[in-house]
C-alpha atoms as a PDB file:
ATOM      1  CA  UNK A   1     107.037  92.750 123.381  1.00  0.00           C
ATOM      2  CA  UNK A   2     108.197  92.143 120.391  1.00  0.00           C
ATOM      3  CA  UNK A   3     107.043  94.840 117.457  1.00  0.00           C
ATOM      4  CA  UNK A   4     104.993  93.428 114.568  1.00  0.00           C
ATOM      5  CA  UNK A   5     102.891  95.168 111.666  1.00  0.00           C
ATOM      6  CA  UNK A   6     101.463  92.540 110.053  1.00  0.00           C
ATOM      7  CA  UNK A   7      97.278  92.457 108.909  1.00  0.00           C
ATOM      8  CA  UNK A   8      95.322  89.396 110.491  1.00  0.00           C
ATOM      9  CA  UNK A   9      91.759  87.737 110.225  1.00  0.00           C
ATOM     10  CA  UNK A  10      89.958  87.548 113.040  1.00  0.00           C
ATOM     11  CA  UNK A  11      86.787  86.214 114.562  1.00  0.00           C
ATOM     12  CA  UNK A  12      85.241  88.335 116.979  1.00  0.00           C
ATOM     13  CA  UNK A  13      82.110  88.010 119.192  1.00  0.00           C
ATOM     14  CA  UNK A  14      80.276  91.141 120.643  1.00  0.00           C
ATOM     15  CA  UNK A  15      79.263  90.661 124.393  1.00  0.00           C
ATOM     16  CA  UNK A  16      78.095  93.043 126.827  1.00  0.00           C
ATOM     17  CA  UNK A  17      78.558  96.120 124.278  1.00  0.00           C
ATOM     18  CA  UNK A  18      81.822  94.965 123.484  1.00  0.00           C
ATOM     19  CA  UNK A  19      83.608  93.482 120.807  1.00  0.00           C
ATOM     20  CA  UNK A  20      86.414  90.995 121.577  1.00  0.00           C
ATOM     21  CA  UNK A  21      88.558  89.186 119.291  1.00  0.00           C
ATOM     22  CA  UNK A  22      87.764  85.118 120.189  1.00  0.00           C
ATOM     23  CA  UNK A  23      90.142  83.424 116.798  1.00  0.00           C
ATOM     24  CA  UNK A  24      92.656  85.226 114.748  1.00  0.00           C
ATOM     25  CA  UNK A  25      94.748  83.927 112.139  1.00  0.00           C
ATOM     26  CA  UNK A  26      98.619  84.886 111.395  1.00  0.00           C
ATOM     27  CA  UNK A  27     100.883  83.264 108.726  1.00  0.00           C
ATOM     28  CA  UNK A  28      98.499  80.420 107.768  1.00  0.00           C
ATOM     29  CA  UNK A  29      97.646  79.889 111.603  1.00  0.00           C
ATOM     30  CA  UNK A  30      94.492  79.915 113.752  1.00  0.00           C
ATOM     31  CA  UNK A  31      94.943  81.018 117.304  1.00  0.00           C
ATOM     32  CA  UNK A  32      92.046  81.108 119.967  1.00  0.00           C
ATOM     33  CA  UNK A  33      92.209  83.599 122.547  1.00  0.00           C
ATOM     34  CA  UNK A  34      92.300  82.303 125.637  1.00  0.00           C
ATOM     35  CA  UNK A  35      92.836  84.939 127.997  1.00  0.00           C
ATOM     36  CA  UNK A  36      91.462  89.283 127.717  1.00  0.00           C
ATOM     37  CA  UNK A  37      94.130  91.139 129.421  1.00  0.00           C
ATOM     38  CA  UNK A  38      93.764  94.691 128.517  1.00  0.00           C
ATOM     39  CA  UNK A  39      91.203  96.456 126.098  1.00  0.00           C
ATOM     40  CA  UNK A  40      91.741 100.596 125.517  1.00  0.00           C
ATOM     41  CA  UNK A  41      90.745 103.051 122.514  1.00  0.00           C
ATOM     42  CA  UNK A  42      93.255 106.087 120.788  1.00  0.00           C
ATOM     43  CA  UNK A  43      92.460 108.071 118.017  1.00  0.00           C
ATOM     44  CA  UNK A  44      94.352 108.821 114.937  1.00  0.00           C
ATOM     45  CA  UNK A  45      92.660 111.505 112.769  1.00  0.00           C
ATOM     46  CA  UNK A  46      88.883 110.605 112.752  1.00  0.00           C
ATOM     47  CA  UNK A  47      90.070 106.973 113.051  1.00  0.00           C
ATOM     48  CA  UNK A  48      88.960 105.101 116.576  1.00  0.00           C
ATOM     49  CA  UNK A  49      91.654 102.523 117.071  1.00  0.00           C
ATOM     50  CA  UNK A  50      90.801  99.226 119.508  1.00  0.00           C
ATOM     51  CA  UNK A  51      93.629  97.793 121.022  1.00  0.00           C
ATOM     52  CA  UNK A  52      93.498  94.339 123.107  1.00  0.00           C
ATOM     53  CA  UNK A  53      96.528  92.376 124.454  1.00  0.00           C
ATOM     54  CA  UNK A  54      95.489  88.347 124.619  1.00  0.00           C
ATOM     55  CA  UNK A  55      96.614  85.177 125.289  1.00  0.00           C
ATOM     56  CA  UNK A  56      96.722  82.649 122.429  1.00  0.00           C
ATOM     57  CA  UNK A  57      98.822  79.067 122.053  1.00  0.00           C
ATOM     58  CA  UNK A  58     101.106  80.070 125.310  1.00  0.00           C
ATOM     59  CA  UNK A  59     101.530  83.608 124.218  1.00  0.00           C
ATOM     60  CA  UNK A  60     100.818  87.186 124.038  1.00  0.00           C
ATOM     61  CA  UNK A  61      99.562  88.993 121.397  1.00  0.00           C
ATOM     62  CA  UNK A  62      98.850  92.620 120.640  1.00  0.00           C
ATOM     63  CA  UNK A  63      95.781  93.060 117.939  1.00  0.00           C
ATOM     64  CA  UNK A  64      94.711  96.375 116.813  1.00  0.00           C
ATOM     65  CA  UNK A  65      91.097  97.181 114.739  1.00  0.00           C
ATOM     66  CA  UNK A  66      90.495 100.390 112.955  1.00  0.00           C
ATOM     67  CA  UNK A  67      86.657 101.253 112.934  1.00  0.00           C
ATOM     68  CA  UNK A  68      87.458 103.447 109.135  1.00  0.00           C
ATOM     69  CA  UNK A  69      89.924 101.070 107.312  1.00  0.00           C
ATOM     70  CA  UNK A  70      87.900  97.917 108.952  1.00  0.00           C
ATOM     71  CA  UNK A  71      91.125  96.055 109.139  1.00  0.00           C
ATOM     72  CA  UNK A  72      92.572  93.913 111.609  1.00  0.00           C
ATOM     73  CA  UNK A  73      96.551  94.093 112.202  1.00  0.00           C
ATOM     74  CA  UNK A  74      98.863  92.261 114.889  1.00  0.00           C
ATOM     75  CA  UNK A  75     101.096  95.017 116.274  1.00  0.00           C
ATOM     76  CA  UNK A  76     103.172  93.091 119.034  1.00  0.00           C
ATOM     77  CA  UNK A  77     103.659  88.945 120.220  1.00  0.00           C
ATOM     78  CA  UNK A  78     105.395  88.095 123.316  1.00  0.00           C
ATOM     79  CA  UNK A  79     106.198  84.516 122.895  1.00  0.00           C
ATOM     80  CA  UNK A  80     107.384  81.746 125.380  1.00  0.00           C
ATOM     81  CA  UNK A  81     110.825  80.431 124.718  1.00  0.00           C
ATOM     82  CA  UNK A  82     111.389  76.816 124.735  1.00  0.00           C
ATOM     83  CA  UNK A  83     112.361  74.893 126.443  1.00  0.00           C
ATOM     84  CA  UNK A  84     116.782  74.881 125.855  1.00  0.00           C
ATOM     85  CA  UNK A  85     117.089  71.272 125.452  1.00  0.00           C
ATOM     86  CA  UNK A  86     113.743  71.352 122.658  1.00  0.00           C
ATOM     87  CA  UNK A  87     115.777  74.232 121.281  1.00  0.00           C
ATOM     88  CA  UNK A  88     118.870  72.244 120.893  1.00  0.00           C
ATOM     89  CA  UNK A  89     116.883  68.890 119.413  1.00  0.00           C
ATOM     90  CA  UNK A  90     115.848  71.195 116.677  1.00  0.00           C
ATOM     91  CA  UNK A  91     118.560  72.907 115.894  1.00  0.00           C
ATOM     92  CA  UNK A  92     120.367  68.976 115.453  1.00  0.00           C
ATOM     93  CA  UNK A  93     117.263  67.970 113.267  1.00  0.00           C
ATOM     94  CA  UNK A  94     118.376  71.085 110.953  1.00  0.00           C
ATOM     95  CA  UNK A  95     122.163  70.367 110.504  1.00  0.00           C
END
């Protein structure tokens, strides 16, 4: 998975006693979570970190709340490649 730091929006729903991310949105993007694979807790200082790893759009994501700062960041993506020949038509559009 690929590292990423970057600080997200997200729409999250609170079911069961737990919250779960449903719609996030990175670089001028919505993506809804499709799938919940894993959901764990750390702490840093007095901080309580929640850490999920979903499926959006084909992909996986790592998202990341802080229960102090209140913000949301994306912390890893795992994304699909292509297809090679959609990767090749695109790279002829460019030239």
């Amino acid at each position: 998975m690929e590292q990423i730091e970057a600080s997200i929006k997200v729409v999250a729903v609170f079911q069961d006693g737990m919250m779960r991310p449903h719609l996030f949105n990175w670089e001028d993007r919505t993506y809804k979570v499709t799938d919940l694979h894993s959901y764990y807790q750390t702490k840093e200082g007095r901080a309580v970190i929640y850490n999920w790893t979903v499926s959006a759009s084909g992909n996986t994501y790592a998202l990341q709340w802080n229960n102090q700062t209140l913000a949301w960041q994306l912390v890893g993506v795992d994304e699909v490649p292509e297809p090679q020949s959609t990767q090749s038509w695109r790279r002829y559009q460019k030239a």
